[in-house]
Protein backbone atom coordinates (compact mmCIF):
# COMPACT_ATOMS: atom_id res chain seq x y z
CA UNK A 1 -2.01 -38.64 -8.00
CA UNK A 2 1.81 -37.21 -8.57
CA UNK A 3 2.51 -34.17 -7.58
CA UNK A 4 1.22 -34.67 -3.93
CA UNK A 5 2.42 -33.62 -1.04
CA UNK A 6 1.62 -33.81 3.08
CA UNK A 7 3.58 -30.40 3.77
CA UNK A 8 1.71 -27.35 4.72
CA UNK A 9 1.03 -25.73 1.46
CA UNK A 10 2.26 -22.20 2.70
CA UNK A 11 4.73 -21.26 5.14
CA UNK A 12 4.63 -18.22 7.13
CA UNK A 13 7.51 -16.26 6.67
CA UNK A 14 7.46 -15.13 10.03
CA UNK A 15 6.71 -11.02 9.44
CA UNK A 16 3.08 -10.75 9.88
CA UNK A 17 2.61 -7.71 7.46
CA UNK A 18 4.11 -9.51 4.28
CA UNK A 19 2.55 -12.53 5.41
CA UNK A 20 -1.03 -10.61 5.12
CA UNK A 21 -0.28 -9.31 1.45
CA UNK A 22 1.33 -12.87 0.41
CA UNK A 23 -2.22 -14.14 1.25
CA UNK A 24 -0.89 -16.27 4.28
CA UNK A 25 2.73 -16.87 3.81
CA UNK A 26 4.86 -18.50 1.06
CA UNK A 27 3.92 -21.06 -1.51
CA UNK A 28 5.72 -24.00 -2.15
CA UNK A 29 7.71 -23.56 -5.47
CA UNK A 30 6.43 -20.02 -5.75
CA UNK A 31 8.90 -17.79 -7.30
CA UNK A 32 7.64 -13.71 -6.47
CA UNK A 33 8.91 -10.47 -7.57
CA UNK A 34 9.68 -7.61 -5.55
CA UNK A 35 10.45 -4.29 -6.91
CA UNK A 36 10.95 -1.04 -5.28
CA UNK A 37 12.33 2.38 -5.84
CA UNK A 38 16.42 2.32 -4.80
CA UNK A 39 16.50 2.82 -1.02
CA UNK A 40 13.21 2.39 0.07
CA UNK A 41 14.16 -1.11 2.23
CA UNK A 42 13.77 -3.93 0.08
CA UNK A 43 16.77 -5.90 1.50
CA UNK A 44 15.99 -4.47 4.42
CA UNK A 45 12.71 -6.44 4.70
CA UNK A 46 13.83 -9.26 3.02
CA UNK A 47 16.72 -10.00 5.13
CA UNK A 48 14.69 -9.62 8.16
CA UNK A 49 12.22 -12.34 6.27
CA UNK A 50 14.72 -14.58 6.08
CA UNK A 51 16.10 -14.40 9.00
CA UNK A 52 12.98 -15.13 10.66
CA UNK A 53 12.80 -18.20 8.51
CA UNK A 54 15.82 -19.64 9.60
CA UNK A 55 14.73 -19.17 13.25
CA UNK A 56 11.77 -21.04 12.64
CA UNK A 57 14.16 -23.73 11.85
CA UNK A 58 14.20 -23.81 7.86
CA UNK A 59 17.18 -23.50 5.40
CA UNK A 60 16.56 -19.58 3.94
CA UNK A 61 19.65 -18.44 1.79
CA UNK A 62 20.26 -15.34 0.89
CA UNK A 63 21.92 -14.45 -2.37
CA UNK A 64 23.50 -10.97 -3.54
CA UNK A 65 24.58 -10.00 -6.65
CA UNK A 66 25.53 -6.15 -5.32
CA UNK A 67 26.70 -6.42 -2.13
CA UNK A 68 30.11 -8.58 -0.82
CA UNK A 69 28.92 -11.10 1.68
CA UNK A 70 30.91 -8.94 4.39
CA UNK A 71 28.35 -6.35 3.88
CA UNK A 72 25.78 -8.09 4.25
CA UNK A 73 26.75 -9.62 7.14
CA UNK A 74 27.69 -5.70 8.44
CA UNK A 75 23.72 -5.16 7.69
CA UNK A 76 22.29 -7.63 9.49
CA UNK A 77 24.51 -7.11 12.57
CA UNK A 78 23.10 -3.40 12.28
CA UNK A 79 19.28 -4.72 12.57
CA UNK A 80 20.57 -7.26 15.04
CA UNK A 81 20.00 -10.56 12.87
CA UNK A 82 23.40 -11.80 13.23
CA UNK A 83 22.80 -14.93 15.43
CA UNK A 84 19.88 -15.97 12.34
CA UNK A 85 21.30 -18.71 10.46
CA UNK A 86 20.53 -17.66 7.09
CA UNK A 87 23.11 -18.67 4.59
CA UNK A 88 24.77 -15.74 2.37
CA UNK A 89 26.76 -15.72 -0.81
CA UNK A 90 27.64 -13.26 -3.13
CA UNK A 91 27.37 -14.89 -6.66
CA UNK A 92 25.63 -13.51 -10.15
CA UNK A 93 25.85 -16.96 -12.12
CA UNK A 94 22.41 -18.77 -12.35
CA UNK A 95 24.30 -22.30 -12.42
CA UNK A 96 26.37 -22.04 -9.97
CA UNK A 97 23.54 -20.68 -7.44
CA UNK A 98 21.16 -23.43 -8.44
CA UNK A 99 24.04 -26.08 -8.19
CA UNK A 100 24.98 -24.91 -5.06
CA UNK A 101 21.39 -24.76 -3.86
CA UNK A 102 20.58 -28.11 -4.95
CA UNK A 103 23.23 -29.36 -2.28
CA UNK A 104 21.83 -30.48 1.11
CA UNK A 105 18.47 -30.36 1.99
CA UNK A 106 15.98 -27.71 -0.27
CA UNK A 107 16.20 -24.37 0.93
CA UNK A 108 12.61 -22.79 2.27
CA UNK A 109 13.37 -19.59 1.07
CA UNK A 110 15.60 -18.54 -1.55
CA UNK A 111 16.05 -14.43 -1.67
CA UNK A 112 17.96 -13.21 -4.84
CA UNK A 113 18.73 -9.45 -5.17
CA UNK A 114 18.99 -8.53 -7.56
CA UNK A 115 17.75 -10.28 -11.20
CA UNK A 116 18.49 -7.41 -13.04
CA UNK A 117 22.29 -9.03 -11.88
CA UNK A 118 22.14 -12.26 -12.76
CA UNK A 119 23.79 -13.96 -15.59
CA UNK A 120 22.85 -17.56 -17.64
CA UNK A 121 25.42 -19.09 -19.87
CA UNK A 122 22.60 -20.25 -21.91
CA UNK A 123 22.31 -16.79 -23.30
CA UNK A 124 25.04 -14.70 -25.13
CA UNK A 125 24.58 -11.08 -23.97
CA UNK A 126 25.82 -8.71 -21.20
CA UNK A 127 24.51 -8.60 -17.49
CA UNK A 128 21.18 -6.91 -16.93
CA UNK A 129 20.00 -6.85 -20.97
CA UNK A 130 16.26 -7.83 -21.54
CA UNK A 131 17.39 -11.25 -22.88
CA UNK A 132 19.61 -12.10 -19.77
CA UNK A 133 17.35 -10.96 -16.83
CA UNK A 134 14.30 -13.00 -18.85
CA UNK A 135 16.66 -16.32 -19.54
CA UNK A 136 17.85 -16.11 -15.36
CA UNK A 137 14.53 -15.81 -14.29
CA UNK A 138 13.21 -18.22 -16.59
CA UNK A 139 16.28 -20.71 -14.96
CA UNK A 140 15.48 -19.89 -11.54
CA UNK A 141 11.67 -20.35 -11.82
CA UNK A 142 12.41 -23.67 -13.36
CA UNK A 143 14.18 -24.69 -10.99
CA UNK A 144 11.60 -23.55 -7.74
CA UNK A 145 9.20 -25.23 -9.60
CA UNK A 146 11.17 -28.70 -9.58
CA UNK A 147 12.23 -28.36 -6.05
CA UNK A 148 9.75 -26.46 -4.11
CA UNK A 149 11.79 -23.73 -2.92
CA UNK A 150 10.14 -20.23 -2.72
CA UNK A 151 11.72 -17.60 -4.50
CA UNK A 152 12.00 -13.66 -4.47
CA UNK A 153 13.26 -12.07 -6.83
CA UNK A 154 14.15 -8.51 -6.37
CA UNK A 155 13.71 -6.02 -9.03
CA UNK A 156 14.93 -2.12 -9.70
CA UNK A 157 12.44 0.36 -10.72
CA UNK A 158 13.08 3.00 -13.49
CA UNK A 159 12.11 6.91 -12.71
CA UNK A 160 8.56 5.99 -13.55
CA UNK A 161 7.66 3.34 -11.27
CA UNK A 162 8.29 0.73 -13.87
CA UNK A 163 9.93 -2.62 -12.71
CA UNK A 164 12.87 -1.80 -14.99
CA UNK A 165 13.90 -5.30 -17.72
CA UNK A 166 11.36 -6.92 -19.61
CA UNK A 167 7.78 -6.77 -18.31
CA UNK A 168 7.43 -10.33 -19.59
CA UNK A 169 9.17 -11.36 -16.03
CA UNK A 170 5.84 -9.97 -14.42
CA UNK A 171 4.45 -12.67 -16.25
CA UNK A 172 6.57 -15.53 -15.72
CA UNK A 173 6.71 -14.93 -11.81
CA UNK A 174 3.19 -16.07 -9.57
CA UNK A 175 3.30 -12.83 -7.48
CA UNK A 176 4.56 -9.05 -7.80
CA UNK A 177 5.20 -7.09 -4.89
CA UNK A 178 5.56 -3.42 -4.78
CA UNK A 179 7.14 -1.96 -1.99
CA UNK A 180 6.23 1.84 -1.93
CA UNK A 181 6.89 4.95 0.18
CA UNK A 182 8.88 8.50 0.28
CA UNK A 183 12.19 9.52 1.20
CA UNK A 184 10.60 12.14 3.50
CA UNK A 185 8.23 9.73 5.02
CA UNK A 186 9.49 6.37 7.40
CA UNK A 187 6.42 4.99 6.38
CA UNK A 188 6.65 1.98 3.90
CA UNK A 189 3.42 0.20 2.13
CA UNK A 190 3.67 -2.84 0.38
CA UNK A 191 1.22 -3.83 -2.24
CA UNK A 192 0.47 -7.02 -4.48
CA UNK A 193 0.10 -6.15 -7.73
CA UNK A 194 -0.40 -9.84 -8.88
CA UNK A 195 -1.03 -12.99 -6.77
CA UNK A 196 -2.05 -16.08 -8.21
CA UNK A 197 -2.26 -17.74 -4.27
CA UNK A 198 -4.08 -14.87 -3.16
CA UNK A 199 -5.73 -11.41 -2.76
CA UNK A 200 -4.27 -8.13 -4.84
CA UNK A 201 -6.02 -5.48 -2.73
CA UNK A 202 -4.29 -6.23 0.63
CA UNK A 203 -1.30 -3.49 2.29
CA UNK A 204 1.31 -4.04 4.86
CA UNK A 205 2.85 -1.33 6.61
CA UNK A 206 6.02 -0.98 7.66
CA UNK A 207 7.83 2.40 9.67
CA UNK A 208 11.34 2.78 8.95
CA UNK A 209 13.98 2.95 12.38
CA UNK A 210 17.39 2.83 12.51
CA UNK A 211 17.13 -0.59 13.60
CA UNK A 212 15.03 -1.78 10.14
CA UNK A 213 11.52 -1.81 9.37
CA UNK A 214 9.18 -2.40 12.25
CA UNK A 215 5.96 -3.41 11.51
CA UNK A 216 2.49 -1.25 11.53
CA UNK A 217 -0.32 -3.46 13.36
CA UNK A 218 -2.76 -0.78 13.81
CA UNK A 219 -1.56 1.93 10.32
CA UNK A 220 -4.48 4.23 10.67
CA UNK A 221 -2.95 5.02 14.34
CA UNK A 222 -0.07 6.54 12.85
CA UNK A 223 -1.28 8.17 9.68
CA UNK A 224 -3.09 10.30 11.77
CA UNK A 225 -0.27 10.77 14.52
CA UNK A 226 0.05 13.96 13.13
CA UNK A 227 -2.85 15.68 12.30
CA UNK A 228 -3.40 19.41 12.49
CA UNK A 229 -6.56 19.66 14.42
CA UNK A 230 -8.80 22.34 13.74
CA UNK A 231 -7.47 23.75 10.83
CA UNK A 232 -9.91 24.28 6.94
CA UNK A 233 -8.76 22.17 4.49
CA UNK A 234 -8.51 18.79 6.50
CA UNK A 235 -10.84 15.80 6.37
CA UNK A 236 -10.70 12.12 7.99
CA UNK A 237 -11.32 9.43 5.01
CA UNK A 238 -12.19 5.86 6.46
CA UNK A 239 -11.45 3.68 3.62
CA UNK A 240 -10.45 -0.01 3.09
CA UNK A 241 -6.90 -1.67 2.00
CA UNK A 242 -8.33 -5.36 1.40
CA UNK A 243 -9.76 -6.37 4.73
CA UNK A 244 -8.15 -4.06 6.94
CA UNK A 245 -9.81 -0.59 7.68
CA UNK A 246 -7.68 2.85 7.46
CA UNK A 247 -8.02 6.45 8.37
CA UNK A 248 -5.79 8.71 6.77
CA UNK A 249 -5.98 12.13 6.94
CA UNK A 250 -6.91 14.28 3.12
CA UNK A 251 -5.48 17.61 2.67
CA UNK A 252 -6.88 20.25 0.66
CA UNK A 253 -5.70 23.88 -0.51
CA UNK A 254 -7.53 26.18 -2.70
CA UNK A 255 -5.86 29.06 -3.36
CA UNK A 256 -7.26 32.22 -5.64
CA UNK A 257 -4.73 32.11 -8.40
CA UNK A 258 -3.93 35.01 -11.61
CA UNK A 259 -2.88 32.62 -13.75
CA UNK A 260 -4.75 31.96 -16.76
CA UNK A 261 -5.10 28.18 -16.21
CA UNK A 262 -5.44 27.38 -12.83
CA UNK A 263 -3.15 24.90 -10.93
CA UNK A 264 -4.89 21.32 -10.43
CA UNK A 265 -2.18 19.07 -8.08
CA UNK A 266 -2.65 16.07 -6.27
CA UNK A 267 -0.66 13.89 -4.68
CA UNK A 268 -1.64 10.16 -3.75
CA UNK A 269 -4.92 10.36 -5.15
CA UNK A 270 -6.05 9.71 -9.16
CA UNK A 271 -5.67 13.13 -10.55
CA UNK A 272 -8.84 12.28 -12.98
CA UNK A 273 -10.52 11.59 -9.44
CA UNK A 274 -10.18 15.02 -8.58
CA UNK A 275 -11.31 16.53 -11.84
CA UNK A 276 -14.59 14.86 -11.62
CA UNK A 277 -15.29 15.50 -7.90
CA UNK A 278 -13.97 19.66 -8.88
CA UNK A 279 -16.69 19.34 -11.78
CA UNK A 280 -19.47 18.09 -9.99
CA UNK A 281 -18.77 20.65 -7.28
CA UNK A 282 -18.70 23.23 -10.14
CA UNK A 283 -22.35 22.06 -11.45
CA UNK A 284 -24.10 20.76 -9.31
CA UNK A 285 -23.28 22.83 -5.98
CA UNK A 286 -22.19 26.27 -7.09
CA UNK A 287 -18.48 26.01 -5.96
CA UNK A 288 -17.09 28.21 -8.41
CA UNK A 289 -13.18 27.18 -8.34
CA UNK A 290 -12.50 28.18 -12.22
CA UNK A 291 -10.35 31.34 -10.84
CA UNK A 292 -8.63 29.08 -7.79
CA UNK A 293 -5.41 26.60 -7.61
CA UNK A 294 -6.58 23.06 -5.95
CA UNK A 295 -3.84 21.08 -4.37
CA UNK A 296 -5.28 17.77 -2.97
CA UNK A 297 -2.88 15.17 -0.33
CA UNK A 298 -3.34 12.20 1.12
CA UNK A 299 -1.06 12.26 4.88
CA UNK A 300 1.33 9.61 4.81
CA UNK A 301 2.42 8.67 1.82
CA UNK A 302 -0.33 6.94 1.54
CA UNK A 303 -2.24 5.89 -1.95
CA UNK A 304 -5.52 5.80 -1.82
CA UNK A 305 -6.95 3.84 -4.55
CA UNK A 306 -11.04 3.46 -4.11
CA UNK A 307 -13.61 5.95 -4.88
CA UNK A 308 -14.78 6.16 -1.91
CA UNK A 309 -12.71 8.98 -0.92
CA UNK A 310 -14.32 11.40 -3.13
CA UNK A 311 -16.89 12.74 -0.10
CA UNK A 312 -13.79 13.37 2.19
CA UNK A 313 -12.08 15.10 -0.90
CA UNK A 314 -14.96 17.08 -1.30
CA UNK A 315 -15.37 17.89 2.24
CA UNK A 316 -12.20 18.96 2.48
CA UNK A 317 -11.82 21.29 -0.88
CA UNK A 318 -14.89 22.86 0.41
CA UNK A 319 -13.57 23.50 3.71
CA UNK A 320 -10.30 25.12 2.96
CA UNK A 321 -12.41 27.05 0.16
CA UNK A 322 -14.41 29.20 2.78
CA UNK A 323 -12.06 29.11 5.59
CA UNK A 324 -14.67 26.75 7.62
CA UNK A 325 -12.52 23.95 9.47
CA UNK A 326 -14.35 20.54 9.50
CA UNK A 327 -15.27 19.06 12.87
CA UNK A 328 -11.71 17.42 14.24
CA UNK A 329 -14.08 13.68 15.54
CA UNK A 330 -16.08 13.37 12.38
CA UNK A 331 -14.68 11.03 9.36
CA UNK A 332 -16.44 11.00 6.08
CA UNK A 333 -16.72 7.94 2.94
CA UNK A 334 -18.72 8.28 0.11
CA UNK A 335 -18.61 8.18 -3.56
CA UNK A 336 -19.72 11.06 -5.54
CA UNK A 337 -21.51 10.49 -8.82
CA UNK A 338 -21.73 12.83 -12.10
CA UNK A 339 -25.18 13.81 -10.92
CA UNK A 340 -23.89 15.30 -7.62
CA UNK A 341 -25.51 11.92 -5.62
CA UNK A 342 -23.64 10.68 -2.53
CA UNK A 343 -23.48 6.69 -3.20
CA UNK A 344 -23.25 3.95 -0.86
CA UNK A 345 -20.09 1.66 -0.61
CA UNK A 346 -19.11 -1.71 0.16
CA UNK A 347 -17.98 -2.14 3.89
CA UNK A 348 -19.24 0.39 5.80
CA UNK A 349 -19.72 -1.22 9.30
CA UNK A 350 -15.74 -1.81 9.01
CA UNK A 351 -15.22 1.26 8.32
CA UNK A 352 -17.47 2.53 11.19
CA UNK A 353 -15.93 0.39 13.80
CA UNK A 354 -12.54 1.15 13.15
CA UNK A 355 -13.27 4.75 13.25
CA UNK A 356 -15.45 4.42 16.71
CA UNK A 357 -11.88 2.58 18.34
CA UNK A 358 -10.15 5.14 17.64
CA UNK A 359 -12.16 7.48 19.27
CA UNK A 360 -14.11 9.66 16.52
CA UNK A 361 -17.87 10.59 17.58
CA UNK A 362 -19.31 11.14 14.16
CA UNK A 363 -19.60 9.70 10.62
CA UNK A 364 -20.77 11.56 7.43
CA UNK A 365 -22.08 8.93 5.06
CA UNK A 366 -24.28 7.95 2.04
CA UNK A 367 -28.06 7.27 2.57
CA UNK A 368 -28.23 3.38 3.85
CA UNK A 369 -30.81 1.33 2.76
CA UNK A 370 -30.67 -0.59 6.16
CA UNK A 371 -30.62 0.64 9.43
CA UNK A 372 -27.86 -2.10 11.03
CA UNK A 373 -25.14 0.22 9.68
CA UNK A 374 -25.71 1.64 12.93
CA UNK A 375 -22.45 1.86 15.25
CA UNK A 376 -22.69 2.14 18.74
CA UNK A 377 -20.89 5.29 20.41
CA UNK A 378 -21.08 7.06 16.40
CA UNK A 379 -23.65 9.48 15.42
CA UNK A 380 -24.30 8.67 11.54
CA UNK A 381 -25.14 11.44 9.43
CA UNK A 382 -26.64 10.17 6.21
CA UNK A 383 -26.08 12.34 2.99
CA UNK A 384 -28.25 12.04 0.16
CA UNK A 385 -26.30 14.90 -2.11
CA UNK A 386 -23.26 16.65 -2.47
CA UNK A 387 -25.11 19.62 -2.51
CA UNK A 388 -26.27 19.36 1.24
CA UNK A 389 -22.41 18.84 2.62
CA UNK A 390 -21.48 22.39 0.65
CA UNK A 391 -24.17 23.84 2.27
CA UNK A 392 -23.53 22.90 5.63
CA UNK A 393 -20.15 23.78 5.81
CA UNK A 394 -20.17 27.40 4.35
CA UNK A 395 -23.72 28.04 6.72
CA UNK A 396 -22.59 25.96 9.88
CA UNK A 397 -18.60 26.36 9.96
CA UNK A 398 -17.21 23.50 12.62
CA UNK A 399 -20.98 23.24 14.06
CA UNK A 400 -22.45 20.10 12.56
CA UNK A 401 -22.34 17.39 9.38
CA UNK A 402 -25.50 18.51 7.61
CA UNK A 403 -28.13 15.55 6.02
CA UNK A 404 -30.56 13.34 8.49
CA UNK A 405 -28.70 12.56 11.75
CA UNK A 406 -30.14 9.22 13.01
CA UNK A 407 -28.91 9.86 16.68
CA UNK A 408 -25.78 8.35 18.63
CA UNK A 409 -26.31 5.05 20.21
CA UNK A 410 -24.59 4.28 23.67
């Protein structure tokens, strides 16, 4: 059969985090995208991949169209990856960097930052136009697909979050990376928004130093380095990114407010997320929060994406609306139908361990079917309602979890 070949079908890059949202490492003649908001360490990471790469012993190359080689080279002396042997060139034409690549033996890795500078003579138009980032990457993927070098392609980001050139690229390329995070925050997440060689609900996380990005084996550690223990308003979440549990810590404030229409904020949570849990609270529970501001945040900079957040979310708008502080070892997962009922979801022994390691006592959670959900050292509260959780916090303060406790084991 053509097209075979006795080579490992991946390669790890040699950074364990990107390797876990790649699906296992690179694919041979993969071409990915990367895009990222200006700043937020996309070189960064990708220098570091490749020069991990070339101390595995493979050819990586490293290609600029922003920077002068010099600086660069000044980077990677800053994050101490001088004595890699990754090869570096500053060059925006799409022939000459494929002629010059196809010298020697195939490069592993091929790292080109950024599209949005390349150039084709193939296509008559300026630098960075729709038609010339679509004909460059059309070139380069070509050409990783006839030699079996991986690419990445870095992209810009407009103000919206929008890989900024033709979306058609997102097509073209096998995998799209986002690499997220805020200014404020030295915590980066990166997220695959497409893979065709494997899963789009897996994270890496990253902290930003001043000697580059280190990476985040054990994230739910540090999202809740910094919690404010024993204040209303605060609840644990144990949710999933993929395979890989997380804690994070959701922040609520409701505030009474004079305006006429109250003030509905949230950040890293779906805003229509929070109308719906606000409404069933509203109906089904008696929260009346018509006459109060909500602002909803998830610690971090963290996105939280699954709907099982909404009984933390509730938990915690309930708890910084009467003043009642949840208890500071208990996490909470749930999702909260229209009809006020607390519904089971997928994963919930992961979640339990991870929140029993790192030292939490309790767990509010939807009514199991089975009994094995059981983890030792955790006392499991099953809920069967919203309705019961309001109750128990504005009646029991920081006492208890409210529902059917089914005891702690160990």
């Amino acid at each position: 059969m053509t097209g075979e070949t006795h080579e490992a079908p991946r390669l790890a890059s040699g950074v364990a985090e990107l390797d876990r949202v790649t699906g296992g490492g690179f694919v041979r003649g993969s071409v990915l995208l990367m895009a990222g908001d200006p700043g937020i360490g996309k070189s960064t990471l990708l220098l570091q991949a490749t020069a991990a790469m070339a101390r595995g012993g493979h050819r990586a190359v490293y290609i600029s169209g922003e920077e002068a080689v010099a600086q660069v080279r000044l980077r990677a002396e800053r994050l101490s990856l001088s004595d890699a042997a990754v090869q570096l060139a500053a060059e925006t034409s799409v022939e000459d960097i494929i002629a010059t690549m196809s010298e020697g033996k195939t490069p592993r890795l091929i790292v080109i930052d950024s599209i949005q500078t390349m150039w084709t003579e193939l296509v008559e138009s300026a630098p960075g136009t729709v038609t010339q980032v679509r004909g460059s990457a059309q070139a380069l993927i070509r050409y990783a697909k006839r030699s079996g070098a991986a690419i990445i392609l870095v992209g810009h980001v407009t103000k919206d979050g929008q890989i900024a050139g033709p979306r058609v690229v997102e097509h073209m390329v096998d995998a799209v990376l986002s690499f997220e995070g805020e200014g404020s925050h030295q915590f980066r997440i990166l997220r695959a928004v497409k893979n065709r060689f494997g899963p789009t609900d897996e994270i890496g996380v990253f902290e930003m130093t001043g000697s580059g990005l280190r990476e985040v084996a054990n994230p739910s550690e540090l999202f809740l380095s910094a919690r404010d223990l024993g204040s209303p308003g605060t609840a644990v979440f144990a949710g999933m990114e993929g395979t890989r549990p997380l804690l994070v810590e959701i922040q609520a404030l409701v505030a009474p407010t004079s305006l006429g229409t109250p003030r509905r904020a949230v950040v890293g949570w779906d805003p229509s997320r929070l109308s719906m849990v606000l409404a069933v609270l509203e109906a089904h529970c008696g929260v009346k929060l018509g006459g109060h501001d909500v602002y909803l945040n998830v610690a971090g900079g963290l996105r939280i994406q699954e709907p099982a957040a909404d009984l933390a979310a509730a938990a915690a708008l309930v708890s910084s609306l009467a003043n009642s502080a949840l208890p500071a070892d208990a996490v909470y997962f749930g999702e909260v139908s229209l009809s006020g009922a607390i519904r089971p979801v997928a994963q919930g022994p992961a979640r339990l361990k991870e929140a029993a390691k790192l030292g939490f006592t309790r767990a509010v959670i939807p009514e199991a079917p089975r009994a094995d959900i059981a983890e030792p050292g955790l006392k499991i509260t099953d809920l069967a309602s919203l309705s019961s959780l309001v109750a128990d916090i504005a009646a029991r303060g920081t006492r208890g979890t409210g529902g059917k406790t089914r005891g702690q084991d160990g």
